[in-house]
N, C-alpha and C. Protein backbone atom coordinates (compact mmCIF):
# COMPACT_ATOMS: atom_id res chain seq x y z
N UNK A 1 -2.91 -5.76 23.11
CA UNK A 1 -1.61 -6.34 22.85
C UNK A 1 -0.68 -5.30 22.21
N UNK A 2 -1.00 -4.44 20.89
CA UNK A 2 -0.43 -3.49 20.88
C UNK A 2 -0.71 -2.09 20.87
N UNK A 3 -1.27 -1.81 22.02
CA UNK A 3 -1.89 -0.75 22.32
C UNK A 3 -1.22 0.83 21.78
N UNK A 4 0.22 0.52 22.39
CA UNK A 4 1.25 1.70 22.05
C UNK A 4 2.07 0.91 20.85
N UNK A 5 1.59 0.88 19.33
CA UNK A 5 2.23 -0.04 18.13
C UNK A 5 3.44 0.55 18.31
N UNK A 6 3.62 2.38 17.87
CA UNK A 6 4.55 2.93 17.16
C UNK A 6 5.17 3.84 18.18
N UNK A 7 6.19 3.59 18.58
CA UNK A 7 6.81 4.96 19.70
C UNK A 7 7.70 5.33 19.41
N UNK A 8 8.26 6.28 19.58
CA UNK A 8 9.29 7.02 18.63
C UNK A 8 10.51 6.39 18.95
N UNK A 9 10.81 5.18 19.79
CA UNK A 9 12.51 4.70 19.51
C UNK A 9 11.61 3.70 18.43
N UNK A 10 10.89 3.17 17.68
CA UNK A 10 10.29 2.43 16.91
C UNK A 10 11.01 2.87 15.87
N UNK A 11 10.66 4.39 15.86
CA UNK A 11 10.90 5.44 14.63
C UNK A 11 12.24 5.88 14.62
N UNK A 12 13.34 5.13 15.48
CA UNK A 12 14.32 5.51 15.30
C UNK A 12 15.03 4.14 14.70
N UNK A 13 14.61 2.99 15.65
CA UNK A 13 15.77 1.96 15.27
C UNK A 13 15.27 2.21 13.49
N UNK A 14 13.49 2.44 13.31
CA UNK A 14 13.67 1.97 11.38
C UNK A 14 14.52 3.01 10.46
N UNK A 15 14.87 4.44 10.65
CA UNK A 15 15.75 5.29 10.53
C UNK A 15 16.99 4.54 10.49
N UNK A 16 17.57 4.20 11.46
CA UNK A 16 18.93 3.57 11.63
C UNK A 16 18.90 2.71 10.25
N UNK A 17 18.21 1.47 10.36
CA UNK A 17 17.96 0.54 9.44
C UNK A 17 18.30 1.19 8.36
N UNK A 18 17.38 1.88 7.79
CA UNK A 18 17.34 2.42 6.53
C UNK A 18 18.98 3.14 6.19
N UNK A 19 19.02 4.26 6.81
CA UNK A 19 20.67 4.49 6.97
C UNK A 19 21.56 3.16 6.63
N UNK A 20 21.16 2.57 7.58
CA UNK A 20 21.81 1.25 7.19
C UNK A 20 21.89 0.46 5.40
N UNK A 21 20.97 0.44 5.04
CA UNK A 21 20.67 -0.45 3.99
C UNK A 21 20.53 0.71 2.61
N UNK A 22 20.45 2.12 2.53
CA UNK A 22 20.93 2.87 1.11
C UNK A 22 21.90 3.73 1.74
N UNK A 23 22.48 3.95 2.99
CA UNK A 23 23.47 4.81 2.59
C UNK A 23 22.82 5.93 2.56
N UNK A 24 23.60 7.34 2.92
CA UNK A 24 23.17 8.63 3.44
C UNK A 24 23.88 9.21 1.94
N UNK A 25 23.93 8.69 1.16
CA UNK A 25 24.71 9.05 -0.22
C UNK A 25 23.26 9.02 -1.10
N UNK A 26 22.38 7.75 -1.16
CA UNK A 26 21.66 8.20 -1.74
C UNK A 26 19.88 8.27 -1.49
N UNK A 27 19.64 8.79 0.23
CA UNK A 27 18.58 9.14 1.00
C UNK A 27 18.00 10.25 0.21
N UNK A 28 18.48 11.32 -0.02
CA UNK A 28 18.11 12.45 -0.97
C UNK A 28 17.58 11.93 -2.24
N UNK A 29 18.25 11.19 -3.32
CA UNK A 29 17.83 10.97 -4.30
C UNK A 29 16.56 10.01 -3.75
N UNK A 30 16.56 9.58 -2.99
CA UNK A 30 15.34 8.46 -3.03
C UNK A 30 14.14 9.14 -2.52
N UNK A 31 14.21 9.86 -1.81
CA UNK A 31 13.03 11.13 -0.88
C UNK A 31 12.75 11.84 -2.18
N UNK A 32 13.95 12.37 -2.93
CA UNK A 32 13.29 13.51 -4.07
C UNK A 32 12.26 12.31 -5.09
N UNK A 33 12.90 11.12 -5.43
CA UNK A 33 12.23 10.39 -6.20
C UNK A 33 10.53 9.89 -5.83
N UNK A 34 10.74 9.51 -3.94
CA UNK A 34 9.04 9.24 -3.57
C UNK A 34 8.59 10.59 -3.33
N UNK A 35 8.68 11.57 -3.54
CA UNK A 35 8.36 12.93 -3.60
C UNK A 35 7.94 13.25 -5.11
N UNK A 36 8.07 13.00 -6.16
CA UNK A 36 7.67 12.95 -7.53
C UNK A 36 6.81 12.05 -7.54
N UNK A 37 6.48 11.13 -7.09
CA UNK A 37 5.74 9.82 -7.27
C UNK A 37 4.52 10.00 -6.57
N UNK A 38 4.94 10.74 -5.43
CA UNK A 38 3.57 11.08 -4.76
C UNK A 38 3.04 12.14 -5.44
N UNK A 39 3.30 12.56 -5.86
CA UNK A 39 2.76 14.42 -6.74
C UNK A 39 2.41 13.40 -7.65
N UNK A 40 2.84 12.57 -8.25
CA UNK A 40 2.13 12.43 -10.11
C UNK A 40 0.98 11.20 -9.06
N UNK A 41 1.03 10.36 -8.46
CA UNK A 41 -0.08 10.03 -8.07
C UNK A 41 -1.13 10.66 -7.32
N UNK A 42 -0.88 12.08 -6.50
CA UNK A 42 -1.58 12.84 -6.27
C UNK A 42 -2.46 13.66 -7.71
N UNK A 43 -1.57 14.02 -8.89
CA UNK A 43 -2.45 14.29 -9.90
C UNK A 43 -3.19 13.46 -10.52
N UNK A 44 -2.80 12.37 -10.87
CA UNK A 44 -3.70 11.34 -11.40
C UNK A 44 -4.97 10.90 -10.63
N UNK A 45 -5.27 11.11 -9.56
CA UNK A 45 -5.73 10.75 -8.62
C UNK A 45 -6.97 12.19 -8.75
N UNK A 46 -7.13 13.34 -8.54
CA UNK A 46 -7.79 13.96 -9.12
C UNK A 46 -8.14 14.45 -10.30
N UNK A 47 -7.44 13.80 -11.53
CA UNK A 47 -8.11 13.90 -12.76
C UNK A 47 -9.06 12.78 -13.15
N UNK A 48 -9.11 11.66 -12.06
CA UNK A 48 -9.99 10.70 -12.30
C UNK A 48 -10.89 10.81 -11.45
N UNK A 49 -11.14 11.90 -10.31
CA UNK A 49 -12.83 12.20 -9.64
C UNK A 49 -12.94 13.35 -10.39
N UNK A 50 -11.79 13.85 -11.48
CA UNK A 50 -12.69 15.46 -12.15
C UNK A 50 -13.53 14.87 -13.37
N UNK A 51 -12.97 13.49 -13.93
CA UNK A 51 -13.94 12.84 -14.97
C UNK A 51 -15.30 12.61 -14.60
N UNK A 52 -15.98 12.65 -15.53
CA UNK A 52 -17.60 12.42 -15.37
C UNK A 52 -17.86 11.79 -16.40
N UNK A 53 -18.55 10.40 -15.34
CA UNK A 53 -18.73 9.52 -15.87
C UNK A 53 -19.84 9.40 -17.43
N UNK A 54 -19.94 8.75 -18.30
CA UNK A 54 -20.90 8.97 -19.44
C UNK A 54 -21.73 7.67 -19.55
C-alpha cells in the first residue's frame, strides 16, 4: 500500500508547508536552534554509555 511512502514532491509540498507556517524570516533561527538540541542530546547521550554502572 505504501510501498514508495516518501518521494521527493512529498519532500517538497512539506518544505512549502513549512515556508508556509514560520516564514523564511525565522527558518535559520529554528535550524540553528534544532542544531543545538541535537548536539546537547548527542552529548548527553554519550556521557550516559561512558557511565559505568556500580
Amino acid at each position: 500500500m505504501l510501498r514508495n511512502g516518501l518521494e521527493p514532491w512529498h519532500l517538497l509540498i512539506v518544505a512549502i508547508v513549512v515556508l508556509a507556517l514560520f516564514g523564511s524570516k525565522k527558518l535559520p533561527d529554528t535550524a540553528r536552534a534544532l542544531g543545538k538540541s541535537m548536539r546537547i542530546l548527542k552529548s548527553e547521550a554519550k556521557a550516559m554509555k561512558e557511565e559505568t554502572p556500580q
